[in-house]
Protein backbone atom coordinates (compact mmCIF):
# COMPACT_ATOMS: atom_id res chain seq x y z
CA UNK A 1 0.00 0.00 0.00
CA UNK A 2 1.29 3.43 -0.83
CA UNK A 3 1.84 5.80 1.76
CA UNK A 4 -0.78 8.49 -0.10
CA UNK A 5 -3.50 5.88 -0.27
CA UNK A 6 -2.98 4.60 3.65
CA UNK A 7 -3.15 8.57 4.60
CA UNK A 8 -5.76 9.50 2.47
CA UNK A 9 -8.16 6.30 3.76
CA UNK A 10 -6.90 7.05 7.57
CA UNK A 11 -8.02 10.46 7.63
CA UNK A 12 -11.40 9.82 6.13
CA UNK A 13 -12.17 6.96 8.35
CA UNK A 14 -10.77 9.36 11.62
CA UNK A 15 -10.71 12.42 10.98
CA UNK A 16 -8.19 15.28 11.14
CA UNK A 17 -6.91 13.18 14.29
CA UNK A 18 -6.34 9.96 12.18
CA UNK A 19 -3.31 9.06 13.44
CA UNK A 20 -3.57 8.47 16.45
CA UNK A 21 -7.27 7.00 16.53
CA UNK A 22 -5.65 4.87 14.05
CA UNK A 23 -3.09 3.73 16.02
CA UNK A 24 -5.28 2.97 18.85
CA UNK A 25 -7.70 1.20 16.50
CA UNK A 26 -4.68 -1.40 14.97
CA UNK A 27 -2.90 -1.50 18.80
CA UNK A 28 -0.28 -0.06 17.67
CA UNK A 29 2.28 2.89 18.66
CA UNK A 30 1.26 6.62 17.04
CA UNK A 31 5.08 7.20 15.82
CA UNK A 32 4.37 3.74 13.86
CA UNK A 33 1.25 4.72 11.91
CA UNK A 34 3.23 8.22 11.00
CA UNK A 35 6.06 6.71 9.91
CA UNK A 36 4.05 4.59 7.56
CA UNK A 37 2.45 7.73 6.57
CA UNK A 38 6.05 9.34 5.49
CA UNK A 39 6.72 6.42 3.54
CA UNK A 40 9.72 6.04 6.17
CA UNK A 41 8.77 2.67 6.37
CA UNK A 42 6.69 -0.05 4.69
CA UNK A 43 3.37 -0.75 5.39
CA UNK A 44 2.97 -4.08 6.37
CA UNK A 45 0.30 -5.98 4.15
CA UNK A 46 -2.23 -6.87 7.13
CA UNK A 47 -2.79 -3.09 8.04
CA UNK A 48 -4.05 -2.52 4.00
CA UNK A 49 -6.63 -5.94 5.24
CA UNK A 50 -7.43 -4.00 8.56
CA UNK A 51 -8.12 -0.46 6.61
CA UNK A 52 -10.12 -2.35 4.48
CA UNK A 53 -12.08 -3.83 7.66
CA UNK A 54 -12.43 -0.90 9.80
CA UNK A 55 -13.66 1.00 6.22
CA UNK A 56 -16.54 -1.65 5.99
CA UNK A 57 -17.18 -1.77 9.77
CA UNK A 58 -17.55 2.46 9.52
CA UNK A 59 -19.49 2.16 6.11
CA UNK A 60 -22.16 -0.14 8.11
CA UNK A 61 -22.42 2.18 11.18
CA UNK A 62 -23.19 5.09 8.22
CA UNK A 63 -25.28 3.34 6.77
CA UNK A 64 -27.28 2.11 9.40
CA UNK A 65 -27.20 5.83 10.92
CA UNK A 66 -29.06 7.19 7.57
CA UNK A 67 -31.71 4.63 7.84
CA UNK A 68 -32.90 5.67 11.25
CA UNK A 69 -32.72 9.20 10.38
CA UNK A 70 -34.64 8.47 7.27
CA UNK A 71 -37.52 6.29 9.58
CA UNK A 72 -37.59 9.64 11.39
CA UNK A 73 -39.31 11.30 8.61
């Protein structure tokens, strides 16, 4: 995974405080997850399946959100 991509999906899944809820989230130090983000070092290949995880789990919790606020109407 390129170090653009693993930003650009950790910041939309967290926020402007990505790295660190991201950290948290993989159990893993915050000085890791930056230094992936630099490119400083590789990402290994289970945090691009664990991205891809937490991005579903976050996608259902969205989508379940606008469904109740849709019944609401």
């Amino acid at each position: 995974m390129k170090s653009r991509t693993f930003s650009r999906a950790g910041e939309a899944l967290f926020g402007p405080l990505w790295q660190t809820r991201f950290a948290h989230a993989l159990g893993v130090n915050d000085r890791t997850i930056r230094r992936w983000a630099t490119g400083e070092i590789t990402i290994p290949t289970r945090v691009r399946t664990e991205l891809v995880l937490l991005a579903e789990r976050r996608r259902q919790a969205v989508d379940d959100a606008i469904r109740m606020l849709r019944m609401e109407e």
